[in-house]
Protein backbone atom coordinates (compact mmCIF):
# COMPACT_ATOMS: atom_id res chain seq x y z
CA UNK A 1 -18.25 27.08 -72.44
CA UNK A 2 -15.05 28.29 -72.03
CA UNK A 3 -12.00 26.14 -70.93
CA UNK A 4 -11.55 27.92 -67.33
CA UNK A 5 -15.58 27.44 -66.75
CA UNK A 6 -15.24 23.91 -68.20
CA UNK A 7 -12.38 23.03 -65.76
CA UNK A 8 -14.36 24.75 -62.58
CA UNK A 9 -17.56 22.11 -64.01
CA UNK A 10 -15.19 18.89 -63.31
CA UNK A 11 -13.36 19.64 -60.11
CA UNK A 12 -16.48 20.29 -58.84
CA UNK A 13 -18.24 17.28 -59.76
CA UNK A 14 -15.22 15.60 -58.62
CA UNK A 15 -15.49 17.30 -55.38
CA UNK A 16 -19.43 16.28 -55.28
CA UNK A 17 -18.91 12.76 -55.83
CA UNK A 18 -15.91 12.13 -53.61
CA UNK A 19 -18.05 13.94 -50.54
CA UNK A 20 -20.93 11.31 -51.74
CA UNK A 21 -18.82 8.54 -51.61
CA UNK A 22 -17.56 9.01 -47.72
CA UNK A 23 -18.88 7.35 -44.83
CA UNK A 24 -19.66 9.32 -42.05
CA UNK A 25 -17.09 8.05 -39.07
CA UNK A 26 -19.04 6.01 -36.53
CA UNK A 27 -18.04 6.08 -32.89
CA UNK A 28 -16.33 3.17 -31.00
CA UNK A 29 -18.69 1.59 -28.43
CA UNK A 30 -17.83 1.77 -24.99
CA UNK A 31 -17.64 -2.41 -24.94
CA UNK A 32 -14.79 -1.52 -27.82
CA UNK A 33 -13.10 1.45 -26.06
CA UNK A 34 -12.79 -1.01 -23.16
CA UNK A 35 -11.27 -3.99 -25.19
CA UNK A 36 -8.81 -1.81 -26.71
CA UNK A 37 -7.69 -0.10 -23.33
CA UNK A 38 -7.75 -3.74 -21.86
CA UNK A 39 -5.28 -4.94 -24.85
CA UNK A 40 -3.11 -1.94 -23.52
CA UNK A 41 -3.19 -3.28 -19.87
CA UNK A 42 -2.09 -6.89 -20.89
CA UNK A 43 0.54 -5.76 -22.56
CA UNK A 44 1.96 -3.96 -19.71
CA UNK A 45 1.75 -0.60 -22.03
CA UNK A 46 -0.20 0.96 -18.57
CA UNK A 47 -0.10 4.68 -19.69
CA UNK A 48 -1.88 3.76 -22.88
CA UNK A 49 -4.28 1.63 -20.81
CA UNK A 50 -4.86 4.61 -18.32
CA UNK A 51 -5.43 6.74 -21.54
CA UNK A 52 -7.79 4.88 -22.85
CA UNK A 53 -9.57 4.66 -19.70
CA UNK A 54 -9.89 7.58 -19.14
CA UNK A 55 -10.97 8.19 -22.80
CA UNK A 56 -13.95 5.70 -22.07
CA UNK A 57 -15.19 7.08 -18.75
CA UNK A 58 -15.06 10.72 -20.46
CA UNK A 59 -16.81 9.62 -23.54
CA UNK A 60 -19.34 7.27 -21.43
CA UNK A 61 -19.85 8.11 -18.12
CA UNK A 62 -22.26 6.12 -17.42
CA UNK A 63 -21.88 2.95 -19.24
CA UNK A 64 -21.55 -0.44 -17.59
CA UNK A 65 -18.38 -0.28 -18.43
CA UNK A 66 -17.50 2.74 -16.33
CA UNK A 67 -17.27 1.40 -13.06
CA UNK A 68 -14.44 -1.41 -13.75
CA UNK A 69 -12.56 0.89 -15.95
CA UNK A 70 -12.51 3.28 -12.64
CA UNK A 71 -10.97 0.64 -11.16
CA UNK A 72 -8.40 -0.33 -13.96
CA UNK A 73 -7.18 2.93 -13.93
CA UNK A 74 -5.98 2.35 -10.36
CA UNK A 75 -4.79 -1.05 -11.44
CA UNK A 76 -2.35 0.62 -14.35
CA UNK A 77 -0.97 2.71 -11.80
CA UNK A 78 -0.32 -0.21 -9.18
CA UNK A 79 1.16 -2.35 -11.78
CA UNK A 80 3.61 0.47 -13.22
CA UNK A 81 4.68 0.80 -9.52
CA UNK A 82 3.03 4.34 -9.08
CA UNK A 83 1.96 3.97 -5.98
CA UNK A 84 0.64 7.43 -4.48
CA UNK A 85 -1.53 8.06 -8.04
CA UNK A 86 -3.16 4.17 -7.42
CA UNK A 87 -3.64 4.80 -3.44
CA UNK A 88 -5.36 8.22 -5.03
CA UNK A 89 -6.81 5.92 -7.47
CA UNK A 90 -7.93 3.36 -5.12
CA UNK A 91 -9.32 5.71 -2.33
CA UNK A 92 -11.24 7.60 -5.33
CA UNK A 93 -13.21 4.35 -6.73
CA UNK A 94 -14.05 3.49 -2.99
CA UNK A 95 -15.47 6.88 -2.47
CA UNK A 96 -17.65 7.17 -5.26
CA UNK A 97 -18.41 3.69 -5.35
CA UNK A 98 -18.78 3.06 -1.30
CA UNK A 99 -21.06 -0.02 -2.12
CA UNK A 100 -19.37 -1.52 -5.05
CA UNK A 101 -18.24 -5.31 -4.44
CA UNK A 102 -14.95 -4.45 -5.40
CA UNK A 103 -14.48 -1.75 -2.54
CA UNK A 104 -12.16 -4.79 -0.27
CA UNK A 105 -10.38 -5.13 -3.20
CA UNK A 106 -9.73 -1.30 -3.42
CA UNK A 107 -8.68 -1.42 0.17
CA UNK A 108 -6.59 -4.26 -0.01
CA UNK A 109 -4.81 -2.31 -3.08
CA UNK A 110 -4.30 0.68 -0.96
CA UNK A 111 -2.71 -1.29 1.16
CA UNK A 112 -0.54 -3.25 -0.55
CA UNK A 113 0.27 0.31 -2.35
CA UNK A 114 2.03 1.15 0.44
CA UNK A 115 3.46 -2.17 2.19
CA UNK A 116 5.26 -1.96 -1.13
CA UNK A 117 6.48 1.21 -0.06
CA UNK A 118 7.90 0.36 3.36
CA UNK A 119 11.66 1.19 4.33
CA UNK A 120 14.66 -0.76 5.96
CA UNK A 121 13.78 -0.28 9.75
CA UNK A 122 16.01 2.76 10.31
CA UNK A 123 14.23 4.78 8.36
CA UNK A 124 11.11 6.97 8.00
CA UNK A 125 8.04 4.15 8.30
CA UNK A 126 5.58 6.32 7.22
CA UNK A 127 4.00 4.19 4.61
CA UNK A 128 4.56 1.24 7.52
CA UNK A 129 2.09 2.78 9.47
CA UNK A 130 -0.24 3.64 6.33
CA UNK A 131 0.15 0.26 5.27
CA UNK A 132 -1.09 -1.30 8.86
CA UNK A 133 -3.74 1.22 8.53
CA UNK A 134 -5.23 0.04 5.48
CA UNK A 135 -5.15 -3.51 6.25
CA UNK A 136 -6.82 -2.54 9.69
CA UNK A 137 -9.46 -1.21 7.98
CA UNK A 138 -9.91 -3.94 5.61
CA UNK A 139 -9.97 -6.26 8.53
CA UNK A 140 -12.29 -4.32 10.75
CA UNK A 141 -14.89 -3.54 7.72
CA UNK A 142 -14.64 -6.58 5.34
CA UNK A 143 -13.46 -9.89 8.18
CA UNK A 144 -14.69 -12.61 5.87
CA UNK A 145 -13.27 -11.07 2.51
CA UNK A 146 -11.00 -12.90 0.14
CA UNK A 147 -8.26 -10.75 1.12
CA UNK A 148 -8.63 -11.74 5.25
CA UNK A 149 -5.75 -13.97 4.86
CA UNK A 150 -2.80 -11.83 3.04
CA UNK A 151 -3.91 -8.86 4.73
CA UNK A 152 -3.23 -10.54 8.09
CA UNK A 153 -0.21 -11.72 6.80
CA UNK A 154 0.70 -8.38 5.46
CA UNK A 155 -0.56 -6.55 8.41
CA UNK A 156 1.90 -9.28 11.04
CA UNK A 157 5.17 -8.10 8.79
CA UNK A 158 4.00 -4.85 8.69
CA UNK A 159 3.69 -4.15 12.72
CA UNK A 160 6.80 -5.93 12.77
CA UNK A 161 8.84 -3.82 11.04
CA UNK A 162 7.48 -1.11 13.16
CA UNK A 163 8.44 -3.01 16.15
CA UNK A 164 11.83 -3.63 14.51
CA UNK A 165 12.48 0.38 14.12
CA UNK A 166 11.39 1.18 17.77
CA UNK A 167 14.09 -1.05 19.15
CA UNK A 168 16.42 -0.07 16.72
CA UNK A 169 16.13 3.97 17.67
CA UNK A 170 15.94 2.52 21.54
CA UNK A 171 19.06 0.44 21.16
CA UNK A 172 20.39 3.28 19.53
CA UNK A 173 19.77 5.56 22.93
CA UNK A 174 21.08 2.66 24.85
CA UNK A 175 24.11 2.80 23.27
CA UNK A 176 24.69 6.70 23.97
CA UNK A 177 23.70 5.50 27.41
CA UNK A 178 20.41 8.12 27.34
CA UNK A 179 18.70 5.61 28.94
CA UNK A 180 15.38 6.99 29.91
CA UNK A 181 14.95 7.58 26.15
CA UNK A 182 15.81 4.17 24.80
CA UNK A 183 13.00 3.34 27.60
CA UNK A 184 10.44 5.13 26.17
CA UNK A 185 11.12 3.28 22.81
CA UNK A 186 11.38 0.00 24.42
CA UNK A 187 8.41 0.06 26.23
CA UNK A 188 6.39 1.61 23.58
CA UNK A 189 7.10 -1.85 21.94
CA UNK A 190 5.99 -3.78 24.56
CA UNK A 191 3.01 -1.68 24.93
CA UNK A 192 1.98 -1.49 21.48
CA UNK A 193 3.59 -4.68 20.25
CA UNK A 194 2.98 -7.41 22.24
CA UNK A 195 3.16 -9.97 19.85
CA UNK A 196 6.61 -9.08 18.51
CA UNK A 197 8.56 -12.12 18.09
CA UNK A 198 11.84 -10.72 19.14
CA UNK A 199 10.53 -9.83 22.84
CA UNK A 200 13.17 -11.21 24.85
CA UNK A 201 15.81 -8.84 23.40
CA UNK A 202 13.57 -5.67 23.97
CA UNK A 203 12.87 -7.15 27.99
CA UNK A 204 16.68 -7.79 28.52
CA UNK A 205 17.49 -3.93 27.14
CA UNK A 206 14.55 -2.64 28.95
CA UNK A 207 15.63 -4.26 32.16
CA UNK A 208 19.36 -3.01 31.75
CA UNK A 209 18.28 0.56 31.33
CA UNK A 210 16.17 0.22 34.71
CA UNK A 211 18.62 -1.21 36.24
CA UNK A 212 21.38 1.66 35.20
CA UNK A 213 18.72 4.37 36.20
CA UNK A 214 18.38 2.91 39.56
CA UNK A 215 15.35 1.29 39.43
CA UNK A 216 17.06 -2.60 39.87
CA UNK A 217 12.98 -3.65 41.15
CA UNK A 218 11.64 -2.77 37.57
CA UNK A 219 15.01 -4.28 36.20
CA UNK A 220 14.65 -7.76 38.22
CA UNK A 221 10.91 -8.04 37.29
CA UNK A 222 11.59 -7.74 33.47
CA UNK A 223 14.83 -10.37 34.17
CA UNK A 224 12.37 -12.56 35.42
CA UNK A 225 9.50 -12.29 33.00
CA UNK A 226 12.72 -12.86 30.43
CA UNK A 227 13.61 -16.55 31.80
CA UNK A 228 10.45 -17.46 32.56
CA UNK A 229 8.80 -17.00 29.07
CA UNK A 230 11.49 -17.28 27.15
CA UNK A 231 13.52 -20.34 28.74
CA UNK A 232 15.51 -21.37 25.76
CA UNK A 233 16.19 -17.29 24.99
CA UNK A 234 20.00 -16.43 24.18
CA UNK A 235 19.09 -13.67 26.43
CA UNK A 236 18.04 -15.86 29.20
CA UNK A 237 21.73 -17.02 30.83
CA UNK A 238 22.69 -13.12 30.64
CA UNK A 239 19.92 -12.07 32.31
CA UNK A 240 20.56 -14.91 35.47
CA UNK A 241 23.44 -13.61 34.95
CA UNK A 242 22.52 -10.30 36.18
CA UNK A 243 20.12 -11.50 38.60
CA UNK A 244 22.78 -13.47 40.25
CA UNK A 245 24.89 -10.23 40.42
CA UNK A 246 22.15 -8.18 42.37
């Protein structure tokens, strides 16, 4: 045998047995997969935990497992502050999951997705009113839930600060003295917001702007609602005041 054959012989024996002697690589199981991506979502590391999510709902998609990692995926998102791909997230596991246990919890997420959102009061409350929204429906759907309580809460601060932003554009026309517009804002919060806790204020501009359009009876009524149910007002000795006067 010559040398070249000889050498051919042992590199490929070599080759035989080192192919013999590997293991075939098993695949993780989807309760693994799911540990490892949870590991990722306690330590805060939340695009590696929605990678691995999704890696475990792609490679088992229909494993028991599926379902809550659905919903984890959401959770990353929520907790790394991006909001619009959790609400996507959120509304997502509560449509293909419509009867899942955790669908108030979705919900409430949603919500909360974008109360976090919400602006100063003189601007765009967009994600106020999509906030309120959520929380309605959570309320209306799910009134005994776990999440009742902070999604009143939540809700209350919510309408507020779109009660807030109504007076502060109809201040804002009452100001420029446009007075029929700053009405339209001002009543809109008495009409919509009734339990807004800074009513006197929006009653004693709302009366003002009656009474400078010429319409004092509208005016005087408001006046009087103003010291009646709100006696101890700051609002309430201006607005004698101004009764006295006409």
């Amino acid at each position: 045998m010559t040398t070249l054959l000889k050498l051919f012989v042992i590199l490929l024996l070599v080759s035989v047995v080192g192919c013999s002697g590997t293991k075939p690589k098993r695949d993780k199981s989807a309760d693994v997969m799911y540990k490892e991506a949870m590991d990722y979502f306690e330590r805060k590391d939340y695009e590696d935990a929605i990678a691995a999510f999704q890696g475990l709902n792609a490679k088992y998609p229909v494993s028991e497992y599926t379902i809550q990692a659905k919903l984890r995926i959401a959770d990353s998102y929520y907790k790394d502050e991006n909001y619009p791909e959790a609400i996507a997230a959120y509304r997502e596991f509560e449509k293909l999951h419509p009867t899942n246990e955790n669908v108030p919890y979705a919900i409430f997420q949603a919500g909360m997705s974008y109360f976090n959102q919400m602006l100063t009061i003189d601007r765009d409350q967009t994600p106020t009113m999509s906030a309120v929204e959520e929380f309605a429906r959570l309320l209306s759907r799910f009134p005994n839930s776990q999440y009742t309580d902070a999604a009143k809460k939540n809700l209350g601060a919510a309408r507020n600060n779109l009660a807030e932003n109504e007076f502060y554009v109809g201040s804002f026309y009452f100001k420029k003295s446009n007075y029929k517009a700053a009405l339209e804002r001002l009543d809109a919060v008495r009409s919509k917001y009734p339990e807004f806790a800074a009513m006197d204020k929006v009653l004693f501009y709302a009366a003002k702007a009656y009474i400078e359009i010429d319409e004092k009876d509208k005016g005087r009524a408001l006046l009087e609602k103003l010291s009646n149910d709100y006696p101890l007002s700051s609002y309430t000795n201006k607005a004698k005041k101004i009764l006295g006067d006409n």
